[in-house]
N, C-alpha and C. Protein backbone atom coordinates (compact mmCIF):
# COMPACT_ATOMS: atom_id res chain seq x y z
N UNK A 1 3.12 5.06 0.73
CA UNK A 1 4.35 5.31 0.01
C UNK A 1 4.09 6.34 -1.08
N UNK A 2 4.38 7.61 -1.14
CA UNK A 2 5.15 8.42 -2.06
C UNK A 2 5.10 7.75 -3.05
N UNK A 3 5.01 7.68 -4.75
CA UNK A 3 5.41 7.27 -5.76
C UNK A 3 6.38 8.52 -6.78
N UNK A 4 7.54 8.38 -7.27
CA UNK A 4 7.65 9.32 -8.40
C UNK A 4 6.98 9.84 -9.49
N UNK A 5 6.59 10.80 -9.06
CA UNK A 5 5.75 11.78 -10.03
C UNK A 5 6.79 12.12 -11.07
N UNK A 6 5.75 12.03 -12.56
CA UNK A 6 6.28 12.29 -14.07
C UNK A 6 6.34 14.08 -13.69
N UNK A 7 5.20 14.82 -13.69
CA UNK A 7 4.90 16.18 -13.53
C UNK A 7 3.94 15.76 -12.53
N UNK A 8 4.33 17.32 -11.95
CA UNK A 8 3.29 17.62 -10.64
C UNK A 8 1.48 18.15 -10.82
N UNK A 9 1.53 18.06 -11.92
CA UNK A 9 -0.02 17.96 -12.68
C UNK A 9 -0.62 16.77 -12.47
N UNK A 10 0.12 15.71 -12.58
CA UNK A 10 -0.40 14.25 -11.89
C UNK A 10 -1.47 14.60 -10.87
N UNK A 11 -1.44 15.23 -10.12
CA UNK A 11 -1.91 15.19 -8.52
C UNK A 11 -3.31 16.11 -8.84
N UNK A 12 -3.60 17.26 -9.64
CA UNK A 12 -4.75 17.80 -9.86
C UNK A 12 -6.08 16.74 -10.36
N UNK A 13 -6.63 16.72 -9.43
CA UNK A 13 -8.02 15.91 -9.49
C UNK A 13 -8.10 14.71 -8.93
N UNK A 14 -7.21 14.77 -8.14
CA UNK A 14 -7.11 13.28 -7.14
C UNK A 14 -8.14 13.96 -6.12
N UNK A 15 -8.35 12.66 -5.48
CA UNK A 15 -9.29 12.71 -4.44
C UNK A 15 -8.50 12.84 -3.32
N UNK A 16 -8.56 13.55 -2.01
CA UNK A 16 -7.84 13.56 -1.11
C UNK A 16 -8.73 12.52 0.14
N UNK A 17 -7.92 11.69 0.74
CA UNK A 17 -8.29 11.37 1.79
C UNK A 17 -7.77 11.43 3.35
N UNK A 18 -8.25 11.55 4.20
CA UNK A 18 -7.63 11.41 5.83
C UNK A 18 -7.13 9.92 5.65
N UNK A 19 -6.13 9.56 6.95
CA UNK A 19 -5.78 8.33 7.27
C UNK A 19 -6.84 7.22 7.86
N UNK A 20 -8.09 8.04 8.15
CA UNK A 20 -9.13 7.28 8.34
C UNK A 20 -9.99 6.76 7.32
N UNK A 21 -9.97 7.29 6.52
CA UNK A 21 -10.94 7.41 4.84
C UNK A 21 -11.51 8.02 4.65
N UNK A 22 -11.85 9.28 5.25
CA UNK A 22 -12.72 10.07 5.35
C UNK A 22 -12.10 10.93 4.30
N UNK A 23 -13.32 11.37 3.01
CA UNK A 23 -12.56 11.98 1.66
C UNK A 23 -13.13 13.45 2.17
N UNK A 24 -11.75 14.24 2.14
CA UNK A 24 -11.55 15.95 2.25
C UNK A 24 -12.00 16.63 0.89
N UNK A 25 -11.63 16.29 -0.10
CA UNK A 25 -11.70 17.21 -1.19
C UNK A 25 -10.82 16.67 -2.56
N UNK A 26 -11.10 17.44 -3.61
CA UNK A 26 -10.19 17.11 -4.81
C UNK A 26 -8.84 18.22 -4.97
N UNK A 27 -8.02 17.58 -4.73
CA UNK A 27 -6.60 18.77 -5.69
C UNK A 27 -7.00 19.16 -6.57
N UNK A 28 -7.10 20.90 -6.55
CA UNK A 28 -7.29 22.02 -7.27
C UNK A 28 -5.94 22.41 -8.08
N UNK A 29 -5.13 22.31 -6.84
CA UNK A 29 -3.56 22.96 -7.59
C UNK A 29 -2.61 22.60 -6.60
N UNK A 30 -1.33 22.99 -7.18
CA UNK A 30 -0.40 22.06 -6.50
C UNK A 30 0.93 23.57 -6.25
N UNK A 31 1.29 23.35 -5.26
CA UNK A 31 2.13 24.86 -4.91
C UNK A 31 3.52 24.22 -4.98
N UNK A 32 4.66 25.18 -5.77
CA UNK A 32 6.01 24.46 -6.28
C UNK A 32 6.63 25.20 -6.07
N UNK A 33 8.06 24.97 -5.19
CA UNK A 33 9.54 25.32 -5.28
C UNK A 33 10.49 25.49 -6.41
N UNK A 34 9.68 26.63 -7.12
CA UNK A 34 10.42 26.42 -8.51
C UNK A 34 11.92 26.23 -8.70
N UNK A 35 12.83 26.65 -7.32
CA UNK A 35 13.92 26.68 -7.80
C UNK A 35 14.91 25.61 -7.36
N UNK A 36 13.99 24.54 -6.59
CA UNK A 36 14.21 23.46 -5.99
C UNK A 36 13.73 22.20 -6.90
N UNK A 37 12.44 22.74 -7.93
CA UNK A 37 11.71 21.77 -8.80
C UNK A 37 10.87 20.95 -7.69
N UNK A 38 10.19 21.38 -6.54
CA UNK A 38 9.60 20.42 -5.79
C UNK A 38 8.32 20.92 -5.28
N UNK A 39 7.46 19.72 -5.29
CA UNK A 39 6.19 20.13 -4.89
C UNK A 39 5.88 20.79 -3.17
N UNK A 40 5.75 21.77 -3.00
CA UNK A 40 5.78 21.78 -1.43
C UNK A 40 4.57 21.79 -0.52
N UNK A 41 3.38 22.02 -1.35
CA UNK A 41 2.04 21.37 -0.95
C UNK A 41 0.98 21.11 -1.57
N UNK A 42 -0.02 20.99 -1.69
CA UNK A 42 -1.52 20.76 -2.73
C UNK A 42 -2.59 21.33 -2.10
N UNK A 43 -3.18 22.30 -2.65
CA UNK A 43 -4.48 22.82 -2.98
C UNK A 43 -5.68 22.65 -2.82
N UNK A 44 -6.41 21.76 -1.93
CA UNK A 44 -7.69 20.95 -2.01
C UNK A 44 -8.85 21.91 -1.93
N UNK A 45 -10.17 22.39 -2.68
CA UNK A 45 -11.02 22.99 -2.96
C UNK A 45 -12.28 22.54 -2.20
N UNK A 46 -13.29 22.97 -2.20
CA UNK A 46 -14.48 22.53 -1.70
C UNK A 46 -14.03 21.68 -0.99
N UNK A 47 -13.69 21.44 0.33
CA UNK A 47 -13.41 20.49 1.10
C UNK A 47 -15.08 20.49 1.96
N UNK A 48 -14.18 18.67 2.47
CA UNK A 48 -15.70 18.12 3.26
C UNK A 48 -16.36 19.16 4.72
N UNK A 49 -17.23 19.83 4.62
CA UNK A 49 -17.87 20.52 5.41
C UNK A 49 -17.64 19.93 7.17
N UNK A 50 -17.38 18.63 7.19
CA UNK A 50 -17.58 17.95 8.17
C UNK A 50 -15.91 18.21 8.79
N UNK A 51 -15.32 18.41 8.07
CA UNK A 51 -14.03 18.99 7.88
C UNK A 51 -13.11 19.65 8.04
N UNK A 52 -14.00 20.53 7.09
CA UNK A 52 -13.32 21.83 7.04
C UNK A 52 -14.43 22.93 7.45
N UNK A 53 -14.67 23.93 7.90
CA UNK A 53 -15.80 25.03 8.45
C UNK A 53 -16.09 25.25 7.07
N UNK A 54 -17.41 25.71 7.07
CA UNK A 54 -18.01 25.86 5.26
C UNK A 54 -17.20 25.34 4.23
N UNK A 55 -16.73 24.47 4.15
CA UNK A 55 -16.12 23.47 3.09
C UNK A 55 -15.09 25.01 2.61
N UNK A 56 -13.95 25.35 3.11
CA UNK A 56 -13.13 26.34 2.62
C UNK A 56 -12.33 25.56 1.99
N UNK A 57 -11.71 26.07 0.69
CA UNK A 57 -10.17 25.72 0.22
C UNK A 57 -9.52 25.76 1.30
N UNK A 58 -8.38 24.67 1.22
CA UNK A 58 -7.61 24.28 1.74
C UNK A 58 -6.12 24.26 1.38
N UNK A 59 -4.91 24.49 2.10
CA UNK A 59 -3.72 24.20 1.55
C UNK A 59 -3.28 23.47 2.38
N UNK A 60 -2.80 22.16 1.84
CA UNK A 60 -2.05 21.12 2.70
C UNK A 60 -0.32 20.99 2.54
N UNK A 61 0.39 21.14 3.81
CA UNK A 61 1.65 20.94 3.05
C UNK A 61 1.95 19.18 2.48
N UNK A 62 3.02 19.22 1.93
CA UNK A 62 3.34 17.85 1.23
C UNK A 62 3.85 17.02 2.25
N UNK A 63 4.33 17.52 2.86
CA UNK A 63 4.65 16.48 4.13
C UNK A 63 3.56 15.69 4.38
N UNK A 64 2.48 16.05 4.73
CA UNK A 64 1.13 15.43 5.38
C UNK A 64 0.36 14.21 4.40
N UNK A 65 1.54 14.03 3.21
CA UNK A 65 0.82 12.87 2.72
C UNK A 65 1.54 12.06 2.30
N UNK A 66 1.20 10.60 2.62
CA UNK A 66 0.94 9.09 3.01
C UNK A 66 1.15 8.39 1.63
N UNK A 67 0.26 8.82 0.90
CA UNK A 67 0.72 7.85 -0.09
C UNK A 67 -0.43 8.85 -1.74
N UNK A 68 0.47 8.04 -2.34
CA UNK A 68 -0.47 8.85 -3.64
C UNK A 68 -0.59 7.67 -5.01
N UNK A 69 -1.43 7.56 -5.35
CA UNK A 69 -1.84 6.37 -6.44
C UNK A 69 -3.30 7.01 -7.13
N UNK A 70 -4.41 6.21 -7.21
CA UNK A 70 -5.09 7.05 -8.08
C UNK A 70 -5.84 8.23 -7.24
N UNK A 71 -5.63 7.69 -5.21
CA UNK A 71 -6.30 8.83 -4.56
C UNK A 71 -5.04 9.72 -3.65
N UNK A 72 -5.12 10.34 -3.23
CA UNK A 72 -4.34 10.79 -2.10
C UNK A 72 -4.53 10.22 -0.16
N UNK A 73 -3.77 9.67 0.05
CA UNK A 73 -4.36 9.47 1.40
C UNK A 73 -3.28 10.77 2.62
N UNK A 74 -3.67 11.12 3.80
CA UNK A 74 -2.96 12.21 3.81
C UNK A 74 -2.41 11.12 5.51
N UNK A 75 -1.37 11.47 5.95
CA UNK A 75 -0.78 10.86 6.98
C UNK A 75 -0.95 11.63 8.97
N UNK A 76 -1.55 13.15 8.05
CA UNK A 76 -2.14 13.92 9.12
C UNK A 76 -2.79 14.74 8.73
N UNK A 77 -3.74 15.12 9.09
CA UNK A 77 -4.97 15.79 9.10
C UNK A 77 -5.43 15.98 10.27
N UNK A 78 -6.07 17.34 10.92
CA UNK A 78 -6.69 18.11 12.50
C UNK A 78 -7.95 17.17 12.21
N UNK A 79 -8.65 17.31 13.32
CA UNK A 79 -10.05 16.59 13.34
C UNK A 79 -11.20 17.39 12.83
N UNK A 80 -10.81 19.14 13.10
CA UNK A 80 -11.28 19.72 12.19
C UNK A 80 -10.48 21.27 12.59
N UNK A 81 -10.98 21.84 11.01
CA UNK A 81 -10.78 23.02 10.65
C UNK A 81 -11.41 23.91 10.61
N UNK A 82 -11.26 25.15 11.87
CA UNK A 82 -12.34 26.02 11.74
C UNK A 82 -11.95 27.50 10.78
N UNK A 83 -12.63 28.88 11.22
CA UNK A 83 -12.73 29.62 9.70
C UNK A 83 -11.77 30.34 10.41
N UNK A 84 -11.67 30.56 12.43
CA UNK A 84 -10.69 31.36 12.41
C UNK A 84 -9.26 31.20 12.76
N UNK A 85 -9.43 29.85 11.97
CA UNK A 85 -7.53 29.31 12.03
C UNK A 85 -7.53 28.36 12.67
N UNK A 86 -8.22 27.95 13.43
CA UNK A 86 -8.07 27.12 15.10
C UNK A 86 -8.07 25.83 14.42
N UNK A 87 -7.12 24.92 14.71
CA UNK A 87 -7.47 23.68 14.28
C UNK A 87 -7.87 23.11 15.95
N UNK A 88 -8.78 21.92 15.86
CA UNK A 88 -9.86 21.38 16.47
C UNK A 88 -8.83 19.77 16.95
């Protein structure tokens, strides 16, 4: 479940996780619809190598997540991410 976010700064430094538990990375930054006021995806940095191809930044849209409390869990995630786009 989604919770209402105070500000969308909340979400910088959460831990991101897959629906399996497998932890991707921390929110770096959070990408906004300024003229909508809405978050439309998050930022994840150094992601898990196992993951992502050389642990690349990542942009996830907001759809893809599940629930948010002190971690992020994400509701879809590829099995993996390679460098030339291909999801796996």
């Amino acid at each position: 479940m989604i919770t209402m976010l105070e500000e969308s700064s909340e979400l910088i430094g959460l831990q991101v996780y897959t629906k399996e538990g497998i932890f991707l990375g921390t929110v770096d930054n959070v990408v906004m619809d300024i003229e909508e006021g809405e978050v439309n995806g998050i930022f994840v940095g150094e992601t898990n190598p196992l993951l992502v191809e050389e642990s690349k930044s990542t942009l996830l849209p907001f759809r893809w997540i599940s629930a948010i409390g002190d971690i992020i869990i994400l509701r879809h995630f590829p099995e993996r991410i390679s460098i030339s786009g291909e999801s796996e």
